[in-house]
C-alpha atoms as a PDB file:
ATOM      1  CA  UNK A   1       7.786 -14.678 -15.180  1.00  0.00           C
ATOM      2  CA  UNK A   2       4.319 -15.364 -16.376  1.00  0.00           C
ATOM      3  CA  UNK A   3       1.287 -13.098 -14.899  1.00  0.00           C
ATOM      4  CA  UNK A   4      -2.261 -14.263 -15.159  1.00  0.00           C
ATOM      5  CA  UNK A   5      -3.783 -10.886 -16.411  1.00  0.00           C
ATOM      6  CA  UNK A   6      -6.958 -12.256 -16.596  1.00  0.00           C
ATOM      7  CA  UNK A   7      -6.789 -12.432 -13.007  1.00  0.00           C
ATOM      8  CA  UNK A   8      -7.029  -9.080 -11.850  1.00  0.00           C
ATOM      9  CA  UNK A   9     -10.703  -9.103 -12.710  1.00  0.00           C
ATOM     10  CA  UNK A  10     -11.293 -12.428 -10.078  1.00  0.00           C
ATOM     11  CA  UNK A  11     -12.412 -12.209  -6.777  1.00  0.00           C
ATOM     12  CA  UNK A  12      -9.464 -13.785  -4.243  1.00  0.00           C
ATOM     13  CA  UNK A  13     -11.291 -12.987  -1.205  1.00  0.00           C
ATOM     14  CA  UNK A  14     -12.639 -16.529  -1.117  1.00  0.00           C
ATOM     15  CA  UNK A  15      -8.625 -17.899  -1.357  1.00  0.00           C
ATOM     16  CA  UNK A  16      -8.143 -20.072   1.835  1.00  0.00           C
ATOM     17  CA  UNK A  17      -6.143 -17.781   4.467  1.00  0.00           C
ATOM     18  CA  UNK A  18      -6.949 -14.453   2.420  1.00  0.00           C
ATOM     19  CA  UNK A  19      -7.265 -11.528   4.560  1.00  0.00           C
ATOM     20  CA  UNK A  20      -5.888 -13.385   7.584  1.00  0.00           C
ATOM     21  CA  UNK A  21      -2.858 -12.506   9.690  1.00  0.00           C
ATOM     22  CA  UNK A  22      -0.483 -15.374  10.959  1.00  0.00           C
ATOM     23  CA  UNK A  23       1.644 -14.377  14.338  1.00  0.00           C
ATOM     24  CA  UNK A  24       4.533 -13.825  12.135  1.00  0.00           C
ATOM     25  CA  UNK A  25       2.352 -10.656  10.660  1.00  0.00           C
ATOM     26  CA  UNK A  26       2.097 -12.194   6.969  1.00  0.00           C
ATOM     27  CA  UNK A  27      -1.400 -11.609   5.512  1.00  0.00           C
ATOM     28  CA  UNK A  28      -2.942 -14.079   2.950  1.00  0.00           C
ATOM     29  CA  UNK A  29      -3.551 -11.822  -0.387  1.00  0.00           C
ATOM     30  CA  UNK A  30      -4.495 -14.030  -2.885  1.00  0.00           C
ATOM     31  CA  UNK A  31      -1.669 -14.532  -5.230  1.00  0.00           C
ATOM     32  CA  UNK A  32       0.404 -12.803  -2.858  1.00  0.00           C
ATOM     33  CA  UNK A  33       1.295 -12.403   0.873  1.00  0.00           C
ATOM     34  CA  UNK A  34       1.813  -9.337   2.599  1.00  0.00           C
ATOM     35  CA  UNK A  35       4.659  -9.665   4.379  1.00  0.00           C
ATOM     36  CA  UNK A  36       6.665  -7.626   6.788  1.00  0.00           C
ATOM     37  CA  UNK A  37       9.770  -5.516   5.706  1.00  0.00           C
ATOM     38  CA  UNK A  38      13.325  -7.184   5.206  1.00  0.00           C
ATOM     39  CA  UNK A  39      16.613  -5.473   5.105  1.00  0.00           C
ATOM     40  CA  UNK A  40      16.895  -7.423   1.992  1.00  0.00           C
ATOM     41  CA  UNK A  41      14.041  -5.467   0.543  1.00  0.00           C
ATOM     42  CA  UNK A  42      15.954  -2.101  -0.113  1.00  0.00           C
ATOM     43  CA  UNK A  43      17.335  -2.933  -3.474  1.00  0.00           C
ATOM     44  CA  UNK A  44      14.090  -3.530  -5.174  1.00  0.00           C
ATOM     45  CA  UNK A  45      12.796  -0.667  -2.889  1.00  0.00           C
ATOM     46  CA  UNK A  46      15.489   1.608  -4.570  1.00  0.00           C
ATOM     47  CA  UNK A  47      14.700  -0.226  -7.981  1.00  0.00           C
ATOM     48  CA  UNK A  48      11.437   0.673  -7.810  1.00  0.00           C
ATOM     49  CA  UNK A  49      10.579   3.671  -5.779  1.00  0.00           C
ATOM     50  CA  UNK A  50      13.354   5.392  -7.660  1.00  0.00           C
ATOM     51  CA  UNK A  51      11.316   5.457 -10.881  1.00  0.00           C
ATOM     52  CA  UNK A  52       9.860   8.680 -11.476  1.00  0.00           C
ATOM     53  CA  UNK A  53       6.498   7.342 -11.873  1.00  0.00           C
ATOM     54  CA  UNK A  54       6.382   5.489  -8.851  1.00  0.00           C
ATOM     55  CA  UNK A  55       8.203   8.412  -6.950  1.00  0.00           C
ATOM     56  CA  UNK A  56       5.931  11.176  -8.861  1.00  0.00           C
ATOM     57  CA  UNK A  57       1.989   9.049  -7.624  1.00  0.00           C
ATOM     58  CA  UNK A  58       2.859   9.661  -4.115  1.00  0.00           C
ATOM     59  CA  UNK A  59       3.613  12.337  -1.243  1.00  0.00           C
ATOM     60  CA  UNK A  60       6.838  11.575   0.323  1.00  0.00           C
ATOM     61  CA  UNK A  61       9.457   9.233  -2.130  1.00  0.00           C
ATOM     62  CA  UNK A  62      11.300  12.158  -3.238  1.00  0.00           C
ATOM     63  CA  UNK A  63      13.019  11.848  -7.159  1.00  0.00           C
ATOM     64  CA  UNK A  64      15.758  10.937  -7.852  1.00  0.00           C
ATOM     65  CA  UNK A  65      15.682   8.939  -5.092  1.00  0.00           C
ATOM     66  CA  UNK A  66      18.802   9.658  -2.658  1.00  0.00           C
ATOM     67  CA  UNK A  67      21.436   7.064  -1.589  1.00  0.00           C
ATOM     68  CA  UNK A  68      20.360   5.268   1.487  1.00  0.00           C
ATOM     69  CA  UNK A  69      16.480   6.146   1.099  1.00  0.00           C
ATOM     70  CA  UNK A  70      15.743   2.634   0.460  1.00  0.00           C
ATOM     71  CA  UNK A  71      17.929   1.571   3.770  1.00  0.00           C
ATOM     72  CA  UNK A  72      16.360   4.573   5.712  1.00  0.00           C
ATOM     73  CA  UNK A  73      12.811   3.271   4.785  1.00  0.00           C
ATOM     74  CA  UNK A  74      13.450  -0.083   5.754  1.00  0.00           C
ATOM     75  CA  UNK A  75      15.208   1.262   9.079  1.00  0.00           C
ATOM     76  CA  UNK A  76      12.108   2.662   9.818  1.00  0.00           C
ATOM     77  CA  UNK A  77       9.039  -0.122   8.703  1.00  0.00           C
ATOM     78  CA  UNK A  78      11.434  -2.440  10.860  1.00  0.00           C
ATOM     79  CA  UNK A  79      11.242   0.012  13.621  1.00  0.00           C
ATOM     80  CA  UNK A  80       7.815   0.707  13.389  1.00  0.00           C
ATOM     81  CA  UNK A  81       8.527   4.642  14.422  1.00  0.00           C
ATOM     82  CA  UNK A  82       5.893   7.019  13.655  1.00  0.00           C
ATOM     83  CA  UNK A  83       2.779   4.831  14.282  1.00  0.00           C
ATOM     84  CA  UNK A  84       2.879   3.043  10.730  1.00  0.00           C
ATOM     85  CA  UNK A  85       2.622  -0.589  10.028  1.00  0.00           C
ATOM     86  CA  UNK A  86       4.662  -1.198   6.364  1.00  0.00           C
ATOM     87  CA  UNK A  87       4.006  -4.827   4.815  1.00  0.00           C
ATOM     88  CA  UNK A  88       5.385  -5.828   1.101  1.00  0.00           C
ATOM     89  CA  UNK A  89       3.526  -7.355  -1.607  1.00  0.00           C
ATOM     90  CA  UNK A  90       5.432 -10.673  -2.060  1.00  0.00           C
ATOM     91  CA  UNK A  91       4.575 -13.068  -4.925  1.00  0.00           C
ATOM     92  CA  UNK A  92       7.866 -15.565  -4.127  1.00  0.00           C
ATOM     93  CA  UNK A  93       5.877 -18.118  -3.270  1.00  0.00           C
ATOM     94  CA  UNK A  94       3.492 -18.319  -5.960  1.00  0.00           C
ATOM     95  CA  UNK A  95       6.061 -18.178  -9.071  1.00  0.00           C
ATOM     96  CA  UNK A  96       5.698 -14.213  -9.448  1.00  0.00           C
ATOM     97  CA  UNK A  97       8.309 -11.345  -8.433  1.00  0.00           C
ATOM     98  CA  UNK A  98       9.488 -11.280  -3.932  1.00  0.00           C
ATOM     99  CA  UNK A  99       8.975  -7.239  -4.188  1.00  0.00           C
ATOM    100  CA  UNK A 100       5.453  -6.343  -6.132  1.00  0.00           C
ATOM    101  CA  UNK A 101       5.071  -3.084  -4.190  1.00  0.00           C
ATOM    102  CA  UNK A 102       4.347  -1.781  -0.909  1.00  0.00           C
ATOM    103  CA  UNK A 103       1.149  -1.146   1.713  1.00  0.00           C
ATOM    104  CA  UNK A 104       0.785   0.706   5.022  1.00  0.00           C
ATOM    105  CA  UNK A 105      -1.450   1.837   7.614  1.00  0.00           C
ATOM    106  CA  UNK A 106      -0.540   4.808   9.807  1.00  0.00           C
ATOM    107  CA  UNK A 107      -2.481   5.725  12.445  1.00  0.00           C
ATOM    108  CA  UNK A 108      -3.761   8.625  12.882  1.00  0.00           C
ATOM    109  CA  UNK A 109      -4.004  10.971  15.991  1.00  0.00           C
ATOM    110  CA  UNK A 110      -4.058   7.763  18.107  1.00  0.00           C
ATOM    111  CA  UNK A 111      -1.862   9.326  20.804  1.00  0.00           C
ATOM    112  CA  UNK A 112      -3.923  12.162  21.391  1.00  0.00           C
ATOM    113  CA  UNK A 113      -7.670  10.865  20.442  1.00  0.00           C
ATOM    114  CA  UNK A 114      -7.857   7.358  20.173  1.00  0.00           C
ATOM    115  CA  UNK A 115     -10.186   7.230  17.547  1.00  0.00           C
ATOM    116  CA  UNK A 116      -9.078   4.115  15.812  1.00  0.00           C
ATOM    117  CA  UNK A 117      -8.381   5.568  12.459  1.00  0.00           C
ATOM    118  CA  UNK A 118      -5.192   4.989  10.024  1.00  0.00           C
ATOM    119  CA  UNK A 119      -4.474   6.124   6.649  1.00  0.00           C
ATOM    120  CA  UNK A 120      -3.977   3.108   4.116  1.00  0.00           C
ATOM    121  CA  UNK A 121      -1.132   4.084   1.283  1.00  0.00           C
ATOM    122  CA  UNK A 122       0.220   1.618  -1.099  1.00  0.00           C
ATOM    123  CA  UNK A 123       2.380   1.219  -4.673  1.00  0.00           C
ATOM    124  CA  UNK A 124       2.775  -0.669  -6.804  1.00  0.00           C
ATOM    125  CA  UNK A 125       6.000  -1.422  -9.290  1.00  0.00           C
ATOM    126  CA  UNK A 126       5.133  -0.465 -12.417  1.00  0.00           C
ATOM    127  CA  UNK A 127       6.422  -3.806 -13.732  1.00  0.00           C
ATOM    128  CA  UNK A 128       2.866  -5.169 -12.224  1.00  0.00           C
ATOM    129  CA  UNK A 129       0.261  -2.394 -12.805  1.00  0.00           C
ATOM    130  CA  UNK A 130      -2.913  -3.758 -14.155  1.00  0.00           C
ATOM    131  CA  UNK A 131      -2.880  -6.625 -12.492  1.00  0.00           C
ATOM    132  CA  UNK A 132      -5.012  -6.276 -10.055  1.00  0.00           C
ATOM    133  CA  UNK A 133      -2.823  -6.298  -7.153  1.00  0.00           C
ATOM    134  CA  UNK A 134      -3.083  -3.090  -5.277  1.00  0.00           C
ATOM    135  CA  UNK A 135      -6.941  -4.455  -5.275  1.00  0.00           C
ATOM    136  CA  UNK A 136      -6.143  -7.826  -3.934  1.00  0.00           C
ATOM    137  CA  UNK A 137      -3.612  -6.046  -1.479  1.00  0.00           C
ATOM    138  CA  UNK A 138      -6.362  -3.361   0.235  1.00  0.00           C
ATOM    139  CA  UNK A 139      -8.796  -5.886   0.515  1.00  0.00           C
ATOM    140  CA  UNK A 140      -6.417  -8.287   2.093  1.00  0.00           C
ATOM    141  CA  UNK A 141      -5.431  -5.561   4.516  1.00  0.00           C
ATOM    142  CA  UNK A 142      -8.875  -4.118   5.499  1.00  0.00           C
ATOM    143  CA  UNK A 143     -10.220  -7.385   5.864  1.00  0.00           C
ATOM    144  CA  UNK A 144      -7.382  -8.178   8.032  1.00  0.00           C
ATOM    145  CA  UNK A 145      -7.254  -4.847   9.893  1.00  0.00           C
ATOM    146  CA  UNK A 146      -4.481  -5.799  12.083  1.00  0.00           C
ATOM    147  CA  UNK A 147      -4.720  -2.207  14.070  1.00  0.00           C
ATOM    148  CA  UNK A 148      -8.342  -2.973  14.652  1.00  0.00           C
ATOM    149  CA  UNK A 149      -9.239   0.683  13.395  1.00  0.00           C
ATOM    150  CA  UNK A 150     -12.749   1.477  13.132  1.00  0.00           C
ATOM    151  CA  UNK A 151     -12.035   3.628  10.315  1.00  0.00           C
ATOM    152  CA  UNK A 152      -9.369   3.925   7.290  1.00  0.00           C
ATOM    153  CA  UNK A 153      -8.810   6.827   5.348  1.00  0.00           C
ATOM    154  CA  UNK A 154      -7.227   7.003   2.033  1.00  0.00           C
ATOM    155  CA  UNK A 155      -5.962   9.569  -0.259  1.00  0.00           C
ATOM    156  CA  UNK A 156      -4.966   9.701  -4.425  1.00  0.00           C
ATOM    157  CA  UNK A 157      -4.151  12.328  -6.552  1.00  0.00           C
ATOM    158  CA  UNK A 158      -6.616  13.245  -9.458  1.00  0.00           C
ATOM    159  CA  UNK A 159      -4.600  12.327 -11.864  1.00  0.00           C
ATOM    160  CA  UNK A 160      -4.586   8.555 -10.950  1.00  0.00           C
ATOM    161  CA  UNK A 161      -8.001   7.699 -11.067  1.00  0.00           C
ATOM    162  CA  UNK A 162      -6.988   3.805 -11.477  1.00  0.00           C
ATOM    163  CA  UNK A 163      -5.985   3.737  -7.322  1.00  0.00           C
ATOM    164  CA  UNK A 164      -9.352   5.763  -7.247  1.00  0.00           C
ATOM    165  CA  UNK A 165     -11.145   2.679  -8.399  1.00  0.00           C
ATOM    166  CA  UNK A 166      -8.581   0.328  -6.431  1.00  0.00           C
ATOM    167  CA  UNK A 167     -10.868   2.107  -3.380  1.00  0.00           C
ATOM    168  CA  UNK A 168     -14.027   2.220  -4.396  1.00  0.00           C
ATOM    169  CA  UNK A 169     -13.766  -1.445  -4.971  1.00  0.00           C
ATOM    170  CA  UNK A 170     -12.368  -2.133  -1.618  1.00  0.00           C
ATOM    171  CA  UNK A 171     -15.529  -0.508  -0.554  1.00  0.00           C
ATOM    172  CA  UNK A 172     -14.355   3.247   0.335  1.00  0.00           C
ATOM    173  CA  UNK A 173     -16.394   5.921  -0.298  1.00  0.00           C
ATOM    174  CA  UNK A 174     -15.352   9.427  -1.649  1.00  0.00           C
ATOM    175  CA  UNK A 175     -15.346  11.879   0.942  1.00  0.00           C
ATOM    176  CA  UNK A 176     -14.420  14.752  -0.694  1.00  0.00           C
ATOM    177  CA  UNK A 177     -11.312  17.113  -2.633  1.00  0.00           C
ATOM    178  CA  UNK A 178      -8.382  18.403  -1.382  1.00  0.00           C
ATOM    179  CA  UNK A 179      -4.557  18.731  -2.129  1.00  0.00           C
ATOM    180  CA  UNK A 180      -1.307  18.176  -0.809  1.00  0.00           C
ATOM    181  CA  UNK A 181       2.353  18.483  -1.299  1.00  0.00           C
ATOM    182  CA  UNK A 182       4.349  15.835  -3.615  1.00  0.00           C
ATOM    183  CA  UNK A 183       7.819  15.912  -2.911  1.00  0.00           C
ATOM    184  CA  UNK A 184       8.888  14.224  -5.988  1.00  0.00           C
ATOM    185  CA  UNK A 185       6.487  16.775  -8.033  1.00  0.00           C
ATOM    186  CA  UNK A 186       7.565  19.538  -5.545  1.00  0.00           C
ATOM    187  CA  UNK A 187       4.041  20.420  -6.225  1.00  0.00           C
ATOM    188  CA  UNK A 188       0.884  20.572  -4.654  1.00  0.00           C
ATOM    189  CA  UNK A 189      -1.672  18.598  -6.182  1.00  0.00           C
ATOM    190  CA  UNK A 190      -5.184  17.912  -6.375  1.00  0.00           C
ATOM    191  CA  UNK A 191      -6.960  14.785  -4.502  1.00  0.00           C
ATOM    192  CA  UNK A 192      -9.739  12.661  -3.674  1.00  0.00           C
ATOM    193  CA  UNK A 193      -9.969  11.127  -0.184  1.00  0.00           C
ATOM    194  CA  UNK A 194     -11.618   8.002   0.669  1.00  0.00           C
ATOM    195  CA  UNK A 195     -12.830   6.239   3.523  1.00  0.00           C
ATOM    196  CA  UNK A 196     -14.011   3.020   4.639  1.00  0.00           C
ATOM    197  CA  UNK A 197     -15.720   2.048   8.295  1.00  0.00           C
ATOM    198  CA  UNK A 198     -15.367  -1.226   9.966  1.00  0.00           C
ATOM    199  CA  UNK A 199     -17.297  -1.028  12.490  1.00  0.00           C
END
């Protein structure tokens, strides 16, 4: 499999169909469609979110990974329980890998406030960091923004100042420090939240 590096640094939002959502839920991505969860999905999902790295840059994919995470996590993007809309990064169709990574918005006190607002949270396998995908993917998403929220949030930990830059070139502006919990770090740790209106 054969990446185009040098492609991380273009510009896909111009790509015929980027950003857009078909009925079926697949947003155009660039090189890449975001696609809704298969069951077929949990191997690479254990693959992937199993390694510590992966596991150890976000909140809740605990490491080592238990058996039948992978299947539980699928059970529940398929389900769509706790107000959170999963897609996958999928690159079958343009000669690169099915599973890239993973993006999701959650909304956020929708029941209770309405105020149109998710939380965007994403990785990436490290197999395709620094390629300019987690980029192509939140741009394809916002620009989509198939919960029609006014307002996304996003959150990284300090010490990953690339998905820092992921965000401020999707347009989100830093909003401040603050920390939370990493299960795989068992931790609390430092962050930077973001945010981004749309309306």
């Amino acid at each position: 499999m054969k990446l185009d590096v040098i492609a991380k640094d273009q510009d896909f939002s111009g790509v015929a169909g980027f950003g857009l959502m078909s009925p079926e839920g697949v947003i155009g991505a660039g090189r890449f469609v975001l696609r809704p969860v298969r069951k077929s999905d949990a191997g690479l999902f254990a693959m992937y979110a199993g390694d510590r790295r992966v596991a150890e840059a976000t909140r809740s994919i605990p490491h080592p990974l238990p058996p039948g995470a992978a299947e539980a996590f699928v059970n529940r993007a398929q389900a769509h329980k706790g107000g959170e809309d999963v897609w996958v990064m999928d690159g079958s169709a343009f000669g690169l890998a099915e599973v890239l990574g993973v993006i999701s918005l959650k909304r956020m006190d929708e029941a209770k406030y309405n105020r149109d607002q998710s939380e965007i949270g994403y990785w990436v396998a490290p197999a395709f960091w620094n390629t300019g995908f987690a980029s192509e993917a939140v741009r394809a998403l916002v620009l989509a923004n198939p919960q029609k929220n006014r307002t996304i949030f996003a959150e990284v930990f300090q010490d990953n100042p690339g998905s820092a830059r992921v965000l401020t070139n999707a347009g989100f502006q830093y909003l401040g420090d603050a920390e939370t919990f990493s299960v795989a770090r068992n931790a609390r740790v430092p962050t930077w939240t973001y945010l981004r209106k749309l309306d």
